[in-house]
N, C-alpha and C. Protein backbone atom coordinates (compact mmCIF):
# COMPACT_ATOMS: atom_id res chain seq x y z
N UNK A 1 12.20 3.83 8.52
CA UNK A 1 11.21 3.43 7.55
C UNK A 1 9.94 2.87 8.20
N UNK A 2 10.00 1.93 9.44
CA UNK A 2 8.68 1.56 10.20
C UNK A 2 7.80 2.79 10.55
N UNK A 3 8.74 3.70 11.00
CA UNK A 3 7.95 5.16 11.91
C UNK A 3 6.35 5.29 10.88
N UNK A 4 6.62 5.37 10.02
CA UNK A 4 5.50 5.95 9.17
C UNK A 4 6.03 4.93 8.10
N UNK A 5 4.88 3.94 7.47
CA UNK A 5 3.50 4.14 7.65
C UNK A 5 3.27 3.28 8.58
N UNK A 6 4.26 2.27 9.15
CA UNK A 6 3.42 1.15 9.84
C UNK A 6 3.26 1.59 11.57
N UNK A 7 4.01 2.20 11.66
CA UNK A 7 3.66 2.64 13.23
C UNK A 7 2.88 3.57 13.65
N UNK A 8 2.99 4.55 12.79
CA UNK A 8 1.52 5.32 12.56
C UNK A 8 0.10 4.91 12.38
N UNK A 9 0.06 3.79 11.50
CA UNK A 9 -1.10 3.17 11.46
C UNK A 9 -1.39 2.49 12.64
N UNK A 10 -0.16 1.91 13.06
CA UNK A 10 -0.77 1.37 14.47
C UNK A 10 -1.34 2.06 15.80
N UNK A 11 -0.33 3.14 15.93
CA UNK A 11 -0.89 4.01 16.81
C UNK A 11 -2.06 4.40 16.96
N UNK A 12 -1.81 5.29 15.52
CA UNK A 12 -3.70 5.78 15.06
C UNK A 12 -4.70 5.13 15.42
N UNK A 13 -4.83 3.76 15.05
CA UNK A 13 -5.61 2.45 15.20
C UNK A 13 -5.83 1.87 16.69
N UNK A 14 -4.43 1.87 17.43
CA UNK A 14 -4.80 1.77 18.76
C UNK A 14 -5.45 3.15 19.41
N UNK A 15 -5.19 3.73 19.21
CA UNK A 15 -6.40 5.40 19.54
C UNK A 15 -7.41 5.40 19.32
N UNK A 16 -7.76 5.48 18.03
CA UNK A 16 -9.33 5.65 18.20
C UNK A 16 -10.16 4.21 18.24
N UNK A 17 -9.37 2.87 17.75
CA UNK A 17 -10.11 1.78 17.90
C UNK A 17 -11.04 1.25 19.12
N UNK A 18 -10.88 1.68 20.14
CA UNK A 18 -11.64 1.50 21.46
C UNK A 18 -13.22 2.26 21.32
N UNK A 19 -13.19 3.30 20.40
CA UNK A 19 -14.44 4.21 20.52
C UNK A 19 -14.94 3.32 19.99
N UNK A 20 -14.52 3.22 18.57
CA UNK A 20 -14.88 2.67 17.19
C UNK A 20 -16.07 1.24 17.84
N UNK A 21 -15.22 0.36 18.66
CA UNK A 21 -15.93 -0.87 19.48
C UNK A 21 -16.97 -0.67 20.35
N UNK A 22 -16.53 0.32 21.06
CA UNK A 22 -17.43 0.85 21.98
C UNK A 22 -19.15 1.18 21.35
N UNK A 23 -18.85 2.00 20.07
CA UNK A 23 -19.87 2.50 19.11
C UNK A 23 -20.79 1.01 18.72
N UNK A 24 -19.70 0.62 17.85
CA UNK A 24 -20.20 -0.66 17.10
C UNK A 24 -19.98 -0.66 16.14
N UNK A 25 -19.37 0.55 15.26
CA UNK A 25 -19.12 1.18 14.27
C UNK A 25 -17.53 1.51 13.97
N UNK A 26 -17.61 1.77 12.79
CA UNK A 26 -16.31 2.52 12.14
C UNK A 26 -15.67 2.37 11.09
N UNK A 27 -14.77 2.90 10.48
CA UNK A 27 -13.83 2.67 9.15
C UNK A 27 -12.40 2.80 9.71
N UNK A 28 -11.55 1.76 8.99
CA UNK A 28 -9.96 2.15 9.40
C UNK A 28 -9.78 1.82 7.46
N UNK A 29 -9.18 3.13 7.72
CA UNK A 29 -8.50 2.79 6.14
C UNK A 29 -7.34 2.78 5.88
N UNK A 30 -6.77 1.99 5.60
CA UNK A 30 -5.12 1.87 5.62
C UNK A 30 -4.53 1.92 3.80
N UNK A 31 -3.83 2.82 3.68
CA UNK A 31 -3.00 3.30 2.94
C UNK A 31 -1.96 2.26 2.18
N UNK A 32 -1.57 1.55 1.26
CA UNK A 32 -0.65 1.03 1.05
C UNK A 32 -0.23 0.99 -0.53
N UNK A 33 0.92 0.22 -0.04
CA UNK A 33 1.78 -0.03 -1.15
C UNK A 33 1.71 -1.05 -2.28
N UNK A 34 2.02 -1.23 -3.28
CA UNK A 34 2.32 -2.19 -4.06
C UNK A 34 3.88 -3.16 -3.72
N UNK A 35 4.67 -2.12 -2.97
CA UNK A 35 5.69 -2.91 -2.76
C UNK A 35 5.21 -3.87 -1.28
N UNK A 36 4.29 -4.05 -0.70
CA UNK A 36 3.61 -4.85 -0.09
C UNK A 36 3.76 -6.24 -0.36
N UNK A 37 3.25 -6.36 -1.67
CA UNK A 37 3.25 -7.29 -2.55
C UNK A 37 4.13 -8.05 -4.09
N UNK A 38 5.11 -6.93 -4.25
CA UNK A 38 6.56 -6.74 -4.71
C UNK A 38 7.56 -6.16 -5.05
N UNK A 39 8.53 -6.44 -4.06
CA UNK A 39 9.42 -5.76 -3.58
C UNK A 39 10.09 -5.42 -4.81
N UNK A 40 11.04 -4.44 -5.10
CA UNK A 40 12.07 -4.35 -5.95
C UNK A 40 12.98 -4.01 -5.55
N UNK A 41 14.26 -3.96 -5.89
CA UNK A 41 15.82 -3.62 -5.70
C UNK A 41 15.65 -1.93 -4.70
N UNK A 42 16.77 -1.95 -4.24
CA UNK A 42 17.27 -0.48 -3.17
C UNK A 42 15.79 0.06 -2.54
N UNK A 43 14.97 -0.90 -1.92
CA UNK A 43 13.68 -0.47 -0.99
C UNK A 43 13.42 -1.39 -0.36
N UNK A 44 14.37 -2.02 0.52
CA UNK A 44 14.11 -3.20 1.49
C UNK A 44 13.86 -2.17 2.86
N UNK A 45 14.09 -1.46 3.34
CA UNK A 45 13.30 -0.71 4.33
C UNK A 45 11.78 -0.25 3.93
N UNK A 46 11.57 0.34 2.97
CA UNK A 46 10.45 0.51 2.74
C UNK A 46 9.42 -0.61 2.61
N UNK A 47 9.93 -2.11 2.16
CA UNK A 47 9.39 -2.65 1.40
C UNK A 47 8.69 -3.68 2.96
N UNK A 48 9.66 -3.76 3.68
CA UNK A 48 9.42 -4.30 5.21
C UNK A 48 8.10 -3.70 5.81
N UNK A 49 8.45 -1.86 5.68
CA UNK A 49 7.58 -1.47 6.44
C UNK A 49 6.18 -1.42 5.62
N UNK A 50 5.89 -1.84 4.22
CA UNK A 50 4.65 -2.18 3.75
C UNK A 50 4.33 -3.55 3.95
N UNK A 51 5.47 -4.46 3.91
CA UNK A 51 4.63 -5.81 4.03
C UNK A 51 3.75 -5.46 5.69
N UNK A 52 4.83 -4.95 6.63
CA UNK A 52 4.38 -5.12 8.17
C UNK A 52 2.42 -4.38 8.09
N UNK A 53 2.61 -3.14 7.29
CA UNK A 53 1.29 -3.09 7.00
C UNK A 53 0.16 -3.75 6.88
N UNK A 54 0.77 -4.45 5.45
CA UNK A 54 -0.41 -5.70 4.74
C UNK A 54 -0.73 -6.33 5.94
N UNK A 55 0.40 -7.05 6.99
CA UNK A 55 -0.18 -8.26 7.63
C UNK A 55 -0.75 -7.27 8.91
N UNK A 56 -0.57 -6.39 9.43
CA UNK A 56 -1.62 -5.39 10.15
C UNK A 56 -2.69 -5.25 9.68
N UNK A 57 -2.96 -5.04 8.43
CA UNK A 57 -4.62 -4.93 7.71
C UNK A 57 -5.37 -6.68 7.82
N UNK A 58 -4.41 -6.95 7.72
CA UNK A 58 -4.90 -8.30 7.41
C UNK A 58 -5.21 -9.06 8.87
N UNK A 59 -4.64 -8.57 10.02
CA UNK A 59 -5.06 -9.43 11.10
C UNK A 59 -6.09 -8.56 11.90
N UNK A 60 -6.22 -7.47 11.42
CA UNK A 60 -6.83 -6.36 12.41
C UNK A 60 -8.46 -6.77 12.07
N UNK A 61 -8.34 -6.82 10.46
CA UNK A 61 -9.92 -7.68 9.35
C UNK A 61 -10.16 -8.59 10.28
N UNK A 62 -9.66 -9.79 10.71
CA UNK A 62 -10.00 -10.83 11.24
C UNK A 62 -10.69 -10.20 12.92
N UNK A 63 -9.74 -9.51 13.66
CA UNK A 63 -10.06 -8.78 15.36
C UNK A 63 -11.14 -8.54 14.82
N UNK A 64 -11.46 -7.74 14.01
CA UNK A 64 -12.66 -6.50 13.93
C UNK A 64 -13.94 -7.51 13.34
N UNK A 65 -13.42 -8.84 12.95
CA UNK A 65 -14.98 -9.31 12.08
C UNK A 65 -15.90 -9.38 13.68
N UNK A 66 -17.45 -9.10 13.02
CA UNK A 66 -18.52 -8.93 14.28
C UNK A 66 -18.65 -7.95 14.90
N UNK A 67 -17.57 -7.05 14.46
CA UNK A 67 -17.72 -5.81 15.81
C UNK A 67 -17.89 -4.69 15.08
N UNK A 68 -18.81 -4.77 14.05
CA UNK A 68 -19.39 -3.54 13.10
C UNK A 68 -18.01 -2.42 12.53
N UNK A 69 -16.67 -2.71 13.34
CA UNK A 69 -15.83 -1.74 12.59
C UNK A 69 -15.29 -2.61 10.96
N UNK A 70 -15.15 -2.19 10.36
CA UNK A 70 -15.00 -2.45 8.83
C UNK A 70 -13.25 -1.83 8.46
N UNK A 71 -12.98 -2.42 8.22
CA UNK A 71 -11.56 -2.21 7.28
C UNK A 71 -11.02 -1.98 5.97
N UNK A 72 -10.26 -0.79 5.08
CA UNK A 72 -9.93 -1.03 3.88
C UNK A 72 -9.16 -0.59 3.67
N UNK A 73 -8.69 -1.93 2.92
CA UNK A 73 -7.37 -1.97 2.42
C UNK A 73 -7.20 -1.01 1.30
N UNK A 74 -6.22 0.00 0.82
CA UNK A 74 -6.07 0.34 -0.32
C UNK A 74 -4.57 0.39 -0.52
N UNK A 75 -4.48 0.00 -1.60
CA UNK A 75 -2.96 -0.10 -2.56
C UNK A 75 -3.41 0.72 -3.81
N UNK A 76 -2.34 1.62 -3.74
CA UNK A 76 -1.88 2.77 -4.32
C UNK A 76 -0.98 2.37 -5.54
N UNK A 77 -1.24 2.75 -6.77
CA UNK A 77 0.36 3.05 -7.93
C UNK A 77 0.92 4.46 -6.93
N UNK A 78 1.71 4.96 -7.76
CA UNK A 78 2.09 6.43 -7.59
C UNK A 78 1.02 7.80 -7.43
N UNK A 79 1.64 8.41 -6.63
CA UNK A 79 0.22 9.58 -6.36
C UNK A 79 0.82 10.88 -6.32
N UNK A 80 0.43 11.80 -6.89
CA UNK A 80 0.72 13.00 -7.17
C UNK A 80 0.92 13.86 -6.17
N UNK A 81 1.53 14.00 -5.23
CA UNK A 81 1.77 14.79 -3.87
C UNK A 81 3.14 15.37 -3.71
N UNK A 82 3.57 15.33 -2.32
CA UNK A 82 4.23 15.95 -2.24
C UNK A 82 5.51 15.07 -1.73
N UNK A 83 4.97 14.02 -1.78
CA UNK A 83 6.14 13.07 -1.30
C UNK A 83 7.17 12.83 -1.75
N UNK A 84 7.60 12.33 -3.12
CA UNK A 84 8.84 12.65 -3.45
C UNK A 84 9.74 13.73 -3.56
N UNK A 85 9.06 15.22 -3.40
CA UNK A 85 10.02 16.28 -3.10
C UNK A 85 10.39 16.13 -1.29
N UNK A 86 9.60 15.22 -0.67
CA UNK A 86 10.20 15.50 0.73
C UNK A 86 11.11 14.33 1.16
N UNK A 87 11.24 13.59 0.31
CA UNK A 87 11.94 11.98 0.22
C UNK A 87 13.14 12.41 -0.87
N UNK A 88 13.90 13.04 -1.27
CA UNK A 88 14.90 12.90 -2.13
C UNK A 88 15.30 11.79 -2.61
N UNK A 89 15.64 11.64 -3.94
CA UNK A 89 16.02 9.90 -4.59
C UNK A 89 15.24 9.20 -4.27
N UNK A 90 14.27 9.01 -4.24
CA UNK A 90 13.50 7.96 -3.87
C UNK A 90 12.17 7.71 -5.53
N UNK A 91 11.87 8.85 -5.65
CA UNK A 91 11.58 8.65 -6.95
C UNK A 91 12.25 8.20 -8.27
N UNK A 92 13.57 8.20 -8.16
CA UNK A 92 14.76 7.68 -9.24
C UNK A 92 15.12 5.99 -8.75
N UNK A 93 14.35 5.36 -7.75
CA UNK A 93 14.67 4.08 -7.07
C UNK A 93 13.44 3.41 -7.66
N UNK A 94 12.19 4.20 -8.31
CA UNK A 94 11.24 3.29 -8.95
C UNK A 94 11.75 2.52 -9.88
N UNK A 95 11.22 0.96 -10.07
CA UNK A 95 11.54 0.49 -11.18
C UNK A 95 11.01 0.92 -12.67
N UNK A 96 11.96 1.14 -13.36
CA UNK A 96 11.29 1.34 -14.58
C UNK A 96 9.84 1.58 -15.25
N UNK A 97 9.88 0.28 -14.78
CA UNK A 97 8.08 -0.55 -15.22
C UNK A 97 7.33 -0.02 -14.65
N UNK A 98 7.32 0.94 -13.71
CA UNK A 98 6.17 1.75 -12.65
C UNK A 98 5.75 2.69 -13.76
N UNK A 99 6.42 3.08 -14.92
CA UNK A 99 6.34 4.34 -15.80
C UNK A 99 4.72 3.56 -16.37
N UNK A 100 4.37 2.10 -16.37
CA UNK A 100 3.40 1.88 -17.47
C UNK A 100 1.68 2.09 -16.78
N UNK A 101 1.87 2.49 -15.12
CA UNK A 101 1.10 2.69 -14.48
C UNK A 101 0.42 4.31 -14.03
N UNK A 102 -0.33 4.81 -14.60
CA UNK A 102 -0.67 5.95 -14.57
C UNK A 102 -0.78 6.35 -13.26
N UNK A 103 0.19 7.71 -13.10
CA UNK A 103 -0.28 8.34 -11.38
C UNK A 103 -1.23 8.88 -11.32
N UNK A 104 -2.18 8.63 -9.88
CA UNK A 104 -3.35 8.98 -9.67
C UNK A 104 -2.93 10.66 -8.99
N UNK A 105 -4.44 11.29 -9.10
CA UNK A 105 -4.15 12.59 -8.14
C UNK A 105 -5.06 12.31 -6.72
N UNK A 106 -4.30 13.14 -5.77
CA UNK A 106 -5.21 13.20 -4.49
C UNK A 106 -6.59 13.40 -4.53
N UNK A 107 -7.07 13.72 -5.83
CA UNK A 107 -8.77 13.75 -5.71
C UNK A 107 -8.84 12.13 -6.39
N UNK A 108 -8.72 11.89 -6.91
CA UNK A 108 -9.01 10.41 -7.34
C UNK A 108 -8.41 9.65 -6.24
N UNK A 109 -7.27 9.67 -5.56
CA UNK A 109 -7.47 8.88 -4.25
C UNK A 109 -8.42 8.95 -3.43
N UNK A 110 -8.61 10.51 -2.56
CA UNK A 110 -10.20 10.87 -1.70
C UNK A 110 -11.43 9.81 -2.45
N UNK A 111 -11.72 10.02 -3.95
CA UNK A 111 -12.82 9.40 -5.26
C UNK A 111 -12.57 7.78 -4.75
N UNK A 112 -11.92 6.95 -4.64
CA UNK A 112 -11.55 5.46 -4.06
C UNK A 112 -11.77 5.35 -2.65
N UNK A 113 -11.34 6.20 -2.25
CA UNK A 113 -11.82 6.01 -0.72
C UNK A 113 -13.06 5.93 -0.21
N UNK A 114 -13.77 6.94 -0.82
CA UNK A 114 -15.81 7.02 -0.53
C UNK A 114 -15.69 6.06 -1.34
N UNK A 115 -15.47 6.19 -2.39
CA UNK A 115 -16.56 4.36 -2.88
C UNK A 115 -15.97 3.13 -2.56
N UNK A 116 -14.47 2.99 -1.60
CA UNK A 116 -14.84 1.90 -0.85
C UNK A 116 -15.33 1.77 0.72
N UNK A 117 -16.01 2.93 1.14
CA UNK A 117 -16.28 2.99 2.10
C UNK A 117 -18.29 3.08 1.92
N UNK A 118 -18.36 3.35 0.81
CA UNK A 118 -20.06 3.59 0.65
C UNK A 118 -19.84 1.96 -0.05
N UNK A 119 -19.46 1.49 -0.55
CA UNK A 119 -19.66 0.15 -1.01
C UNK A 119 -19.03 -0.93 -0.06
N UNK A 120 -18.79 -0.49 1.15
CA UNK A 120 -18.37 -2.16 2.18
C UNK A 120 -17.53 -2.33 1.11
N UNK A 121 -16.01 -2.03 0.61
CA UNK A 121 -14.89 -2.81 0.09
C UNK A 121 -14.24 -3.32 1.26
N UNK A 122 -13.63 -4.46 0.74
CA UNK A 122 -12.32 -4.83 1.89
C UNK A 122 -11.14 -3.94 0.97
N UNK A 123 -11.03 -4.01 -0.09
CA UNK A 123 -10.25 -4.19 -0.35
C UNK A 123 -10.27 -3.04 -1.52
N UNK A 124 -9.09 -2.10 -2.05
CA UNK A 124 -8.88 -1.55 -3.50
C UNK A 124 -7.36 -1.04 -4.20
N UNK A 125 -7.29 -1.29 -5.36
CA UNK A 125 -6.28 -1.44 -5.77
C UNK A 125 -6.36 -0.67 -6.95
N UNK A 126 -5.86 0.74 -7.11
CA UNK A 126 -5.92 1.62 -7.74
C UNK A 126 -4.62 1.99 -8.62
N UNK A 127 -4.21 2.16 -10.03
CA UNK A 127 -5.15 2.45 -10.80
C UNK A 127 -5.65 1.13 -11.25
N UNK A 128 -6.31 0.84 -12.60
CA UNK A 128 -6.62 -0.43 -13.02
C UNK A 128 -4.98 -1.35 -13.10
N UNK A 129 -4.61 -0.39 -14.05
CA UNK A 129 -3.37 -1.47 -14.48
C UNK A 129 -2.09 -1.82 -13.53
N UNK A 130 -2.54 -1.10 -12.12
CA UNK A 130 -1.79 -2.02 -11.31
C UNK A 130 -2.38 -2.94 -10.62
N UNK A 131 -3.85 -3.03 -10.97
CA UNK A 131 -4.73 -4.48 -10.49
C UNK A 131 -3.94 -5.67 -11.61
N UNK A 132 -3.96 -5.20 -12.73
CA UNK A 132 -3.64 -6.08 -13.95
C UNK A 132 -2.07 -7.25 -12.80
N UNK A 133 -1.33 -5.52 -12.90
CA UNK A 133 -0.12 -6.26 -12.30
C UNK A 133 0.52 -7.08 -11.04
N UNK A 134 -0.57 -6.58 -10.23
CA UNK A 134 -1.04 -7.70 -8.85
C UNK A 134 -1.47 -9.15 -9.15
N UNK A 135 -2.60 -9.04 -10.33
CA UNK A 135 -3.03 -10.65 -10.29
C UNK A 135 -2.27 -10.81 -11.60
N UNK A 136 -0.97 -10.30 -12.05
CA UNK A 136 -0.18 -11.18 -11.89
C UNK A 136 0.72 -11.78 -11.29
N UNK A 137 1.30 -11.06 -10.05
CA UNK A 137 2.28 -11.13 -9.09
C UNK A 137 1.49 -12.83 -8.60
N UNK A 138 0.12 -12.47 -8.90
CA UNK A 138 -0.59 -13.80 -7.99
C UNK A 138 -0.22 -14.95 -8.49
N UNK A 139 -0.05 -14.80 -10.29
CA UNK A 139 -0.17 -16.01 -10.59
C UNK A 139 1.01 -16.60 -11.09
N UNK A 140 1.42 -15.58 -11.31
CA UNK A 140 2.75 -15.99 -11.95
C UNK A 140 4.17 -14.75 -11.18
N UNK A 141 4.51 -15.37 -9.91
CA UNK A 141 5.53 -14.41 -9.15
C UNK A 141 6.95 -14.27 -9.75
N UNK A 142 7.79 -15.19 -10.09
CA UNK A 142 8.78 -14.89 -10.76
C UNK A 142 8.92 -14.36 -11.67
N UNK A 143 7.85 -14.19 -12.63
CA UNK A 143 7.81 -13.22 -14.10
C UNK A 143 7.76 -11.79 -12.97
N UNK A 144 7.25 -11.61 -12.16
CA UNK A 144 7.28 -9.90 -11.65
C UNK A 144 8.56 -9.45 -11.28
N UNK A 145 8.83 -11.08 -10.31
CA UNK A 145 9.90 -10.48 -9.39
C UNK A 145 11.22 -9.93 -10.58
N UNK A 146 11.52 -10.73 -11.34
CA UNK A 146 11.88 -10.61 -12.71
C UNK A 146 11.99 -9.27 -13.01
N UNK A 147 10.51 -9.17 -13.48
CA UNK A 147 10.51 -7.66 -14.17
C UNK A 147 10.98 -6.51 -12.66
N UNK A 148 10.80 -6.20 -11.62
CA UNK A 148 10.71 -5.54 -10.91
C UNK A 148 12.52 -5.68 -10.86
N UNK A 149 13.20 -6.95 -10.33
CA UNK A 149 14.52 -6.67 -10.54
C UNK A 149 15.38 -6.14 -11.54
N UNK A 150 14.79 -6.24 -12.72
CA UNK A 150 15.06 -6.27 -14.08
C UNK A 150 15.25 -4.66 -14.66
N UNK A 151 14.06 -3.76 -13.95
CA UNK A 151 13.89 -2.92 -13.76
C UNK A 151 13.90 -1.59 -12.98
N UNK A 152 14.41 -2.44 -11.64
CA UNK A 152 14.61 -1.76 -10.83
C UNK A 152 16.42 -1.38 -10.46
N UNK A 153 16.65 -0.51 -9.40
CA UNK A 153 17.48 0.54 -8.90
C UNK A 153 18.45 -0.88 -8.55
N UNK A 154 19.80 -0.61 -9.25
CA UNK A 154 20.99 -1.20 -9.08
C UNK A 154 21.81 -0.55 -7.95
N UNK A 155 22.18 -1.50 -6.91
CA UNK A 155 23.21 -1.03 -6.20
C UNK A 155 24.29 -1.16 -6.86
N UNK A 156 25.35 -0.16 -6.09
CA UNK A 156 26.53 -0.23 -7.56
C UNK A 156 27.79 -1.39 -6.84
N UNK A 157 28.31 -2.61 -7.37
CA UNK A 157 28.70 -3.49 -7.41
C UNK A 157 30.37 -2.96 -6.74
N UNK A 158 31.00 -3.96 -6.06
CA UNK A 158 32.27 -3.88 -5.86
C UNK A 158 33.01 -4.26 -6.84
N UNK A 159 34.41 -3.55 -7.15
CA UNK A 159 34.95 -4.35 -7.75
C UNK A 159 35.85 -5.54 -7.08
């Protein structure tokens, strides 16, 4: 589960980041999750290798302030690709409640990406109503964690 996305990003990042400094310039755009920010039931590998993300975006922002390379963050709902046919079960492990968040398509992801890169974002969180559901994770965490357990993929119990 680390291999991709978080070691990839790192790699990537240690590769071309030397030009990027060298220049004075650049964009790193990092890809992420909502489970970053809350986890749900049967995705504790996955859910590791997004937090390890977040705090990679988040310390790399700090390396890079002054040195003209720029960073953005994006958190994703669900996206219309090809990923769950190459991940088996993994789409039946969403919680429930993911159904109230509209999936984006790969052109409306590319569409977020230029405009947080022509607008200096740190930061984007696509679609709206999983912004809704972030600042609430912010304010009120146990109502999510709640719903996300509540809703989410049961391991099946011993007897």
């Amino acid at each position: 589960m680390m291999a991709a996305p978080y070691f990839a990003a790192f790699y990537v990042t240690r590769a071309f980041l030397p030009a990027m400094l060298e220049r004075g310039s650049g964009y790193i755009v990092n890809i992420n999750s909502p489970a970053a920010f809350m986890p749900w039931p049967g995705a504790t590998g996955y859910t590791a290798a997004r937090f390890a993300m977040r705090g990679l975006s988040a310390s790399l922002r700090l390396d890079l302030r002054g040195t003209g390379v720029q960073l953005l963050d994006m958190v994703l709902g669900k996206v219309a690709s090809g990923y769950f046919e190459h991940n088996p079960h993994t789409e039946e492990r969403l919680p429930t409640i993911t159904r109230l968040i509209p999936t984006l398509t790969t052109e409306q992801v590319a569409a977020h990406i230029v405009r947080g890169i022509e607008g200096n974002r740190r930061k984007i969180v696509a679609p709206f109503t999983l912004r809704l559901v972030l600042a609430m994770q912010a304010v009120a965490p146990p109502v999510v964690d709640w719903m996300m357990w509540r809703t989410g993929a049961r391991r099946a119990r011993r007897s």
